[in-house]
Protein backbone atom coordinates (compact mmCIF):
# COMPACT_ATOMS: atom_id res chain seq x y z
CA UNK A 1 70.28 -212.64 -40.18
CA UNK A 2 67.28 -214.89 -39.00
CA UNK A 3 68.14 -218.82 -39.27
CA UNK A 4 66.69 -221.91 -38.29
CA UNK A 5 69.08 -223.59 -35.72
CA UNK A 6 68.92 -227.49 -34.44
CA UNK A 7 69.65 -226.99 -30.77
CA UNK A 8 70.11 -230.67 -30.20
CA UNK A 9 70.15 -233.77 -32.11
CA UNK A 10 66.24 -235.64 -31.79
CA UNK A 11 63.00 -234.42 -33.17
CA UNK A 12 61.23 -231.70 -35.05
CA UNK A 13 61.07 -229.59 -31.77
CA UNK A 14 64.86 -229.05 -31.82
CA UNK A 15 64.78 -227.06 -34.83
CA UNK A 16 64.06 -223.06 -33.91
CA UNK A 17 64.52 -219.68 -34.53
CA UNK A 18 67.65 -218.27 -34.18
CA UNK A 19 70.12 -215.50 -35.21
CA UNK A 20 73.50 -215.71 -37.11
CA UNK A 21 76.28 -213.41 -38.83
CA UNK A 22 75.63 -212.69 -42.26
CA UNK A 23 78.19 -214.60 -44.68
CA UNK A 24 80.16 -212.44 -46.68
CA UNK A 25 80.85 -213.84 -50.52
CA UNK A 26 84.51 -215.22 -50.67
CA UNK A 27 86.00 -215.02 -54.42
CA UNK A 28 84.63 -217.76 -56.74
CA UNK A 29 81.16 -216.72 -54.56
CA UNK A 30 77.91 -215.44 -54.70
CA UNK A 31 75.94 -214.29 -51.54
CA UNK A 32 71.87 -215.32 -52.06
CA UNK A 33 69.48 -213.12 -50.21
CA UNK A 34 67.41 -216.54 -50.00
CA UNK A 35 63.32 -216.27 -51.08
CA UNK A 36 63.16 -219.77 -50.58
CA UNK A 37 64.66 -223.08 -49.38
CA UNK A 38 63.55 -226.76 -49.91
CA UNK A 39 63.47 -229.41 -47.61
CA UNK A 40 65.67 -233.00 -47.89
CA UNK A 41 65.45 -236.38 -46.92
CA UNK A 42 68.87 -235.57 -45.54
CA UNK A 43 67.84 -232.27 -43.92
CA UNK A 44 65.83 -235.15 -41.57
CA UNK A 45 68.94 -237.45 -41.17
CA UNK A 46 71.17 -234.58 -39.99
CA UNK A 47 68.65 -232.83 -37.45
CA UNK A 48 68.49 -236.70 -36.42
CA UNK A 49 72.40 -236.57 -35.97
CA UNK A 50 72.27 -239.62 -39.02
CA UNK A 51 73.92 -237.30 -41.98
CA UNK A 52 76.72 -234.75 -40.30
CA UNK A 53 77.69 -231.92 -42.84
CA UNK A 54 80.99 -232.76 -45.38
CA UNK A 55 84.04 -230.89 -43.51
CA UNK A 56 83.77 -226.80 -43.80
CA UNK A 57 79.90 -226.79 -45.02
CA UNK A 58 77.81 -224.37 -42.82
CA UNK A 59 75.78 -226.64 -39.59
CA UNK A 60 72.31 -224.79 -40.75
CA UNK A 61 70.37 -226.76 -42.45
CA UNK A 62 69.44 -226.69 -46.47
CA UNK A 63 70.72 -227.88 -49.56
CA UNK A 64 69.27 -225.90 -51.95
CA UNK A 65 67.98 -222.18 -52.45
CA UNK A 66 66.14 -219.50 -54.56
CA UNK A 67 66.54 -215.82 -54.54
CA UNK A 68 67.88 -212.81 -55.78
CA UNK A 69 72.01 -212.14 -56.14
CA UNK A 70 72.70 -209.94 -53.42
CA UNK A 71 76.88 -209.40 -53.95
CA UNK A 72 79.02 -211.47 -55.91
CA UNK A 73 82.49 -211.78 -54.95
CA UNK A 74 86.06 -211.43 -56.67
CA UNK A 75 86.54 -213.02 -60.17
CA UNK A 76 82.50 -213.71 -60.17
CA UNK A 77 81.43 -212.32 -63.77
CA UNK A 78 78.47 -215.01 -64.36
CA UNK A 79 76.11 -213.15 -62.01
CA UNK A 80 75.07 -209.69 -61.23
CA UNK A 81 73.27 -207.73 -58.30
CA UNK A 82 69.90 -208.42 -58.68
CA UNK A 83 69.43 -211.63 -60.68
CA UNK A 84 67.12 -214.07 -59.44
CA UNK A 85 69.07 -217.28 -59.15
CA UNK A 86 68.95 -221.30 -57.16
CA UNK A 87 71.42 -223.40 -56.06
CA UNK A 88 72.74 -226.31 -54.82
CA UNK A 89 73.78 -226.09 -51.39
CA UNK A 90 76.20 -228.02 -49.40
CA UNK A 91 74.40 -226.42 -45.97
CA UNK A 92 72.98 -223.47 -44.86
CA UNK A 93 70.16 -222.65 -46.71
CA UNK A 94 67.50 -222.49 -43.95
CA UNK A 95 68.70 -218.86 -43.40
CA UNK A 96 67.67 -215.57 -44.40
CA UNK A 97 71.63 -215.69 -46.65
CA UNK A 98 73.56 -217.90 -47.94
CA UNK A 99 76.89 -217.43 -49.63
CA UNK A 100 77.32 -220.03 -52.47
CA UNK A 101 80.23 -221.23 -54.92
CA UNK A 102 79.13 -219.23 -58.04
CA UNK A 103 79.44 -222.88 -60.61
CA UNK A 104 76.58 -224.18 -58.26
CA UNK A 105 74.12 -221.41 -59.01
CA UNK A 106 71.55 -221.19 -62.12
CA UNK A 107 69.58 -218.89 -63.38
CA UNK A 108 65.53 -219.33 -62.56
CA UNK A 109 64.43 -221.35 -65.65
CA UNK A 110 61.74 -219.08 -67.79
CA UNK A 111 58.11 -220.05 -66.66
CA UNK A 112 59.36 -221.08 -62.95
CA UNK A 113 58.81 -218.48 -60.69
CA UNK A 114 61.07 -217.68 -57.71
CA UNK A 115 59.79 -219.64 -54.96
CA UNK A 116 59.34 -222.42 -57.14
CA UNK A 117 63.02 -222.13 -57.91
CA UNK A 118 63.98 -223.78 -54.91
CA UNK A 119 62.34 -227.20 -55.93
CA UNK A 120 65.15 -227.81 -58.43
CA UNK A 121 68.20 -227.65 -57.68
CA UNK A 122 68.75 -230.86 -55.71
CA UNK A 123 66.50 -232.83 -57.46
CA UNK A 124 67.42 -231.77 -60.99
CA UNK A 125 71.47 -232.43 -60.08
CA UNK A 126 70.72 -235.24 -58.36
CA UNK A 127 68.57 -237.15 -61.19
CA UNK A 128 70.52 -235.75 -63.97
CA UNK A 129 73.72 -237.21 -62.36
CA UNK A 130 72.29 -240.79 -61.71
CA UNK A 131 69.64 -241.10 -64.84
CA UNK A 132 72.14 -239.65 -67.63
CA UNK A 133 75.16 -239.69 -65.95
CA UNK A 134 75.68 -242.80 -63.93
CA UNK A 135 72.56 -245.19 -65.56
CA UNK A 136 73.36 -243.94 -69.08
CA UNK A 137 69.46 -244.10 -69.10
CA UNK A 138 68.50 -244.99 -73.36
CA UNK A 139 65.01 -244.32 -74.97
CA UNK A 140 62.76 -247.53 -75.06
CA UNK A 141 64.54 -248.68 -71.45
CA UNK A 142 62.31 -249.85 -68.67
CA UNK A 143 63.40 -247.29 -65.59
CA UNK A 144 62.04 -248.22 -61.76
CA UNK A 145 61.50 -245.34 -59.45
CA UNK A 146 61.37 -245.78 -55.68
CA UNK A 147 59.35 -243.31 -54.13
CA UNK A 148 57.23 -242.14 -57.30
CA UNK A 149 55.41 -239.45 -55.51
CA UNK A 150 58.95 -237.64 -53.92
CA UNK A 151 60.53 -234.86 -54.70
CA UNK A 152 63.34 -237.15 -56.54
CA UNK A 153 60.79 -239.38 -57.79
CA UNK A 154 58.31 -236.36 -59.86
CA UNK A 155 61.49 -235.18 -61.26
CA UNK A 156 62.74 -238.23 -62.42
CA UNK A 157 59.70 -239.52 -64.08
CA UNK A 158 59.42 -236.59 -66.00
CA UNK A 159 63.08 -236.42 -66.98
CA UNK A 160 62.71 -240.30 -68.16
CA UNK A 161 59.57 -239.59 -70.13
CA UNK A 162 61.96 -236.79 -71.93
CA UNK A 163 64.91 -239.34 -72.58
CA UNK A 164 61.75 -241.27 -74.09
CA UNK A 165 62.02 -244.33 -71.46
CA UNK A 166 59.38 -246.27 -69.95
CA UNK A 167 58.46 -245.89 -66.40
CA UNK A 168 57.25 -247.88 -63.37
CA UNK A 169 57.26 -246.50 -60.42
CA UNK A 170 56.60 -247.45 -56.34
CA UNK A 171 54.26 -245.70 -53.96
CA UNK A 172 52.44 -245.81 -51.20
CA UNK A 173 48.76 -244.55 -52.00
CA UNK A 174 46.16 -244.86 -55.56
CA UNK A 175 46.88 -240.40 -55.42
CA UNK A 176 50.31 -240.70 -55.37
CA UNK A 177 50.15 -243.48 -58.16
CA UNK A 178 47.65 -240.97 -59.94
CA UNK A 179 49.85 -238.30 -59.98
CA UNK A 180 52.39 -240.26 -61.08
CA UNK A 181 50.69 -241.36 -63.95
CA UNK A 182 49.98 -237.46 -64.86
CA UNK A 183 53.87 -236.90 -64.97
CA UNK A 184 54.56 -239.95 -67.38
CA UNK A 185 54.22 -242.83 -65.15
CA UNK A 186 52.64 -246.03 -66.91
CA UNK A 187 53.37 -248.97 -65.00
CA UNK A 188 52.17 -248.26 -60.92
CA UNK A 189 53.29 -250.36 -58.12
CA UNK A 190 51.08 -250.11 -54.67
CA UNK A 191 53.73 -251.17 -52.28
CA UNK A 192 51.27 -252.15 -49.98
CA UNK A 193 49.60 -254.68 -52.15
CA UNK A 194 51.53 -255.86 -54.66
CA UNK A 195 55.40 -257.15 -55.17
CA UNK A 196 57.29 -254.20 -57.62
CA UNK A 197 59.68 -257.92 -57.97
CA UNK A 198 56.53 -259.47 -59.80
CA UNK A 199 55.21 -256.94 -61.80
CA UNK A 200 58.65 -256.10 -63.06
CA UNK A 201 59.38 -259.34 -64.25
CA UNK A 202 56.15 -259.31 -66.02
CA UNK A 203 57.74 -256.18 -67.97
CA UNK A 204 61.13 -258.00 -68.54
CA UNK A 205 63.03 -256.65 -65.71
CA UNK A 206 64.14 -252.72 -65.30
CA UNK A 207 67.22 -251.97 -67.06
CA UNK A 208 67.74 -249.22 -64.51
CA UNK A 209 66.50 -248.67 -61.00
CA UNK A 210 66.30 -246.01 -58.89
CA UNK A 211 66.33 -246.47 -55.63
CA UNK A 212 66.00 -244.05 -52.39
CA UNK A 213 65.80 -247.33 -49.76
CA UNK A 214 69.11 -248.69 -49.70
CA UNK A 215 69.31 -252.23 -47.97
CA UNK A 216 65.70 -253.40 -47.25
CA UNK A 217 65.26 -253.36 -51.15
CA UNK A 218 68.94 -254.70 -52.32
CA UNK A 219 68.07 -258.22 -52.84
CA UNK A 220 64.27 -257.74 -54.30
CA UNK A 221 66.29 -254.97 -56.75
CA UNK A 222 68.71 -257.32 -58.29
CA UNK A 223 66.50 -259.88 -58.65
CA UNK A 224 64.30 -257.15 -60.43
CA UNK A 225 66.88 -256.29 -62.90
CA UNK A 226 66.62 -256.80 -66.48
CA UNK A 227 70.06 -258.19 -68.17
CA UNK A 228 72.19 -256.00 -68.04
CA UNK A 229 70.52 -253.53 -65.86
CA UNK A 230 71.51 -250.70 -63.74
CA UNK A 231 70.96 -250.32 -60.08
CA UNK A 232 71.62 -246.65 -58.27
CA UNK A 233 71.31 -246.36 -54.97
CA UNK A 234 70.54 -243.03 -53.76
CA UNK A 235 69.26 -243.22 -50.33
CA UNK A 236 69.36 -245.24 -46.97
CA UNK A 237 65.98 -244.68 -45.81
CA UNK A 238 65.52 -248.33 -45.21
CA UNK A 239 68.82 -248.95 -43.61
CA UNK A 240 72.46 -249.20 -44.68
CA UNK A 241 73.87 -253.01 -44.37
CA UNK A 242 71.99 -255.91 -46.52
CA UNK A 243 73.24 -258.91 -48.05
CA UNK A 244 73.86 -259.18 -51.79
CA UNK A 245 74.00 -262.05 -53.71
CA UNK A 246 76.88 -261.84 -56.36
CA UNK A 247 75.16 -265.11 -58.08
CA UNK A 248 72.27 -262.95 -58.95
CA UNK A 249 74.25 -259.99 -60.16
CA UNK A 250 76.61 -262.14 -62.14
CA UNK A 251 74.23 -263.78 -63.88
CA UNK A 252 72.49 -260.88 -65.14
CA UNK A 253 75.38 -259.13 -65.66
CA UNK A 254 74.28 -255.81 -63.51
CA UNK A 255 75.76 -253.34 -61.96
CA UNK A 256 74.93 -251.94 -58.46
CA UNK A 257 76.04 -248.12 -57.95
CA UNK A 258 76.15 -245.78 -55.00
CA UNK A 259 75.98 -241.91 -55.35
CA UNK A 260 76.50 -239.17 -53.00
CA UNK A 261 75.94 -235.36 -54.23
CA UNK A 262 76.14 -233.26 -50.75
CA UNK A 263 80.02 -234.60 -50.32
CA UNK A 264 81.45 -234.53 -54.28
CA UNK A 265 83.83 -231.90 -54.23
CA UNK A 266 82.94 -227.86 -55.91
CA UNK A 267 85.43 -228.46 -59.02
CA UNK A 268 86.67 -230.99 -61.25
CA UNK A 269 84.58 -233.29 -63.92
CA UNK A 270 82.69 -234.84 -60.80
CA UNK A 271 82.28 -231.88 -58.93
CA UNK A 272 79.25 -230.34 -57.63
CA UNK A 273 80.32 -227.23 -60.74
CA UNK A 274 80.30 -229.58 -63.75
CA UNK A 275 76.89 -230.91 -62.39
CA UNK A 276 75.10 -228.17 -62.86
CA UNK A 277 76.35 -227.48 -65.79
CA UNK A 278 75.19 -230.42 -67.27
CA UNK A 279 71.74 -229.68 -66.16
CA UNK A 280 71.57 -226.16 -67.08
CA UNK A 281 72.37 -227.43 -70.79
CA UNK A 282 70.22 -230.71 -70.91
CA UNK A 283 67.46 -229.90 -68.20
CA UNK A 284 66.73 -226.04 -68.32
CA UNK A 285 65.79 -226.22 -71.68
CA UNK A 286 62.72 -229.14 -70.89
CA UNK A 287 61.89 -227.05 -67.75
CA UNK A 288 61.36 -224.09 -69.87
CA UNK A 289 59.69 -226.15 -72.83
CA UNK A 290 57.95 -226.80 -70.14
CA UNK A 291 58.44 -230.88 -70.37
CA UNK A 292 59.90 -230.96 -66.65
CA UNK A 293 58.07 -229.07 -64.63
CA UNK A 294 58.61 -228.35 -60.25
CA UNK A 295 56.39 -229.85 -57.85
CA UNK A 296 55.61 -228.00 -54.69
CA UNK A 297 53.86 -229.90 -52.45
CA UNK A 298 53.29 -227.06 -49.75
CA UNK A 299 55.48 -224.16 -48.11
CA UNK A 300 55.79 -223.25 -44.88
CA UNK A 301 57.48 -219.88 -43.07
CA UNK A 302 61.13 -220.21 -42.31
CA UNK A 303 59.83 -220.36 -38.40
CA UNK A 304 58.01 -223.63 -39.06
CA UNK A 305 60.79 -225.58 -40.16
CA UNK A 306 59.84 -227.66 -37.89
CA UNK A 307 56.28 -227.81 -38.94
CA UNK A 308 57.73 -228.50 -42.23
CA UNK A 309 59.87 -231.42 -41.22
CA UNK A 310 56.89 -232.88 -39.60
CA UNK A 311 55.19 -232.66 -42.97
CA UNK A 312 57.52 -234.23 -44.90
CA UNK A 313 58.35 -236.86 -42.50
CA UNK A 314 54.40 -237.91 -42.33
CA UNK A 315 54.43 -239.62 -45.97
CA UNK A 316 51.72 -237.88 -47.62
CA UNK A 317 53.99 -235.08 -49.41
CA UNK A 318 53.98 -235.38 -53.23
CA UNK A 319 56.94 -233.43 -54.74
CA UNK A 320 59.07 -231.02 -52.63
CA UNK A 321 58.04 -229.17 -49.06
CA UNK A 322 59.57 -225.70 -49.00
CA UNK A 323 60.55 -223.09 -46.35
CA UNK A 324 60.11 -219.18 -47.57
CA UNK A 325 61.21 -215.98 -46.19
């Protein structure tokens, strides 16, 4: 099968055409012939040699997938030959098959069609885990999202304007702020002009953040918390050590929380399986309503991976960059 391989750890030039075995479906499995694959912030970090794969997760790159059921292996009865299907990925999606545990495929949601499939699965388990799941996001709460414009960051606006919240969000550009405001959006923070500490605290603080920097915003997010609020932490992409000052968090009686999705385990109530199970019950239905919608940026052929990376690295992406076959 054709892949995209990383021949060495560096830039967007490593990553290039290759071929590999096809994966056959173990039991509990589905094999994917893939239509499309979507590009990560961590798909970056690993090419980089930053983000290695959990231990027995395929090298190839890609965390998430559309396409069509192609076999299903022993004790699968959930899907069929033929169904049109995404899923969350530990690795190998940036290949023409994948072979998936079948509790981390879902049906394509009515109204999406197949390529745009491949926008959701990360971003939908990833939100839905940190919003609902780890924020206990309420109606009427002031939510902060990092990185508005993102893949992440479209999703979760329009999941918050669903749970009835109110939203501020960060970017980098008056279009990205724009579009935010289409998906929900009603507070918008230019990070290049103005303070998202000051403008918060105008609001009353944010009873939950979301946050895809890490350390460069750890302080400047606490200090932005409402009482009581909720910090997540979801990515590093502006580094991994920073100081915190418990004083600040005490008195506001927050909470700081890190989440990983790529490295929870298949099974068990915080496994990769219960996850999207939860958002096939509570999202599916708003992406077929047609409340949450994907966000496809651009697409690329599978032999431009590296084109794509480029892309997405760049900044000016809004929603998700895709690879299709």
């Amino acid at each position: 099968m054709r892949v995209i391989s990383v021949q060495d750890e560096g830039p967007e030039s490593v990553l290039v055409p290759a071929t590999a075995d096809k994966p056959t479906p173990g039991p509990g499995e589905v094999l994917i012939a893939v239509a499309a694959a979507g590009i990560n912030r961590a798909d970056l970090m690993q090419r980089q040699g930053l983000y290695p794969p959990p231990p027995g997760a395929s090298e190839i790159l890609g965390l998430e997938v559309s396409g069509t059921v192609e076999q299903v292996g022993d004790g699968v009865e959930s899907f069929t030959v033929g169904d049109e299907v995404c899923a969350l990925l530990a690795g190998g999606g940036y290949a023409e098959y994948v072979a998936v545990p079948a509790v981390q495929v879902l049906p394509v949601p009515d109204g999406v069609d197949l390529i745009e499939a491949a926008a959701l699965p990360e971003v939908s388990a990833t939100v839905w885990s940190n919003l609902v799941l780890a924020a206990r996001l309420q109606s009427g709460e002031q939510l902060l999202v990092h990185g508005g414009a993102s893949g992440i960051g479209t999703h979760a606006i329009q999941l918050a304007r669903a749970l009835g919240a109110h939203i501020a969000v960060t970017a980098g550009s008056q279009r990205k702020l724009d579009i935010c405001a289409e998906f929900g959006a009603t507070t918008l923070i230019d990070y290049h002009q103005d303070d998202f500490v000051d403008v918060i605290d105008d609001a009353g603080g944010a009873d939950v953040i979301l946050d895809i920097i890490g350390a460069k915003y750890l302080a400047r997010n606490v200090t932005a918390l409402a009482p009581g609020g909720r910090l997540v932490v979801i990515g590093m992409q502006g580094g991994t050590t920073a100081e915190l000052d418990l004083s600040t968090l005490l008195r506001k009686r927050g909470s700081v929380i890190a989440t990983n999705l790529r490295g929870r385990p298949v099974d068990g109530p915080n496994g990769k399986g219960a996850l999207m199970a939860g958002v096939h019950e509570t999202t599916w239905p708003l992406i077929a309503s047609g409340d949450i919608r994907p966000v496809v940026d651009r697409t690329f052929p599978l032999e431009e991976a590296d084109a794509a990376h480029r892309h997405l690295d760049g900044g000016d992406a809004v929603g998700k960059v895709l690879l299709t076959l």
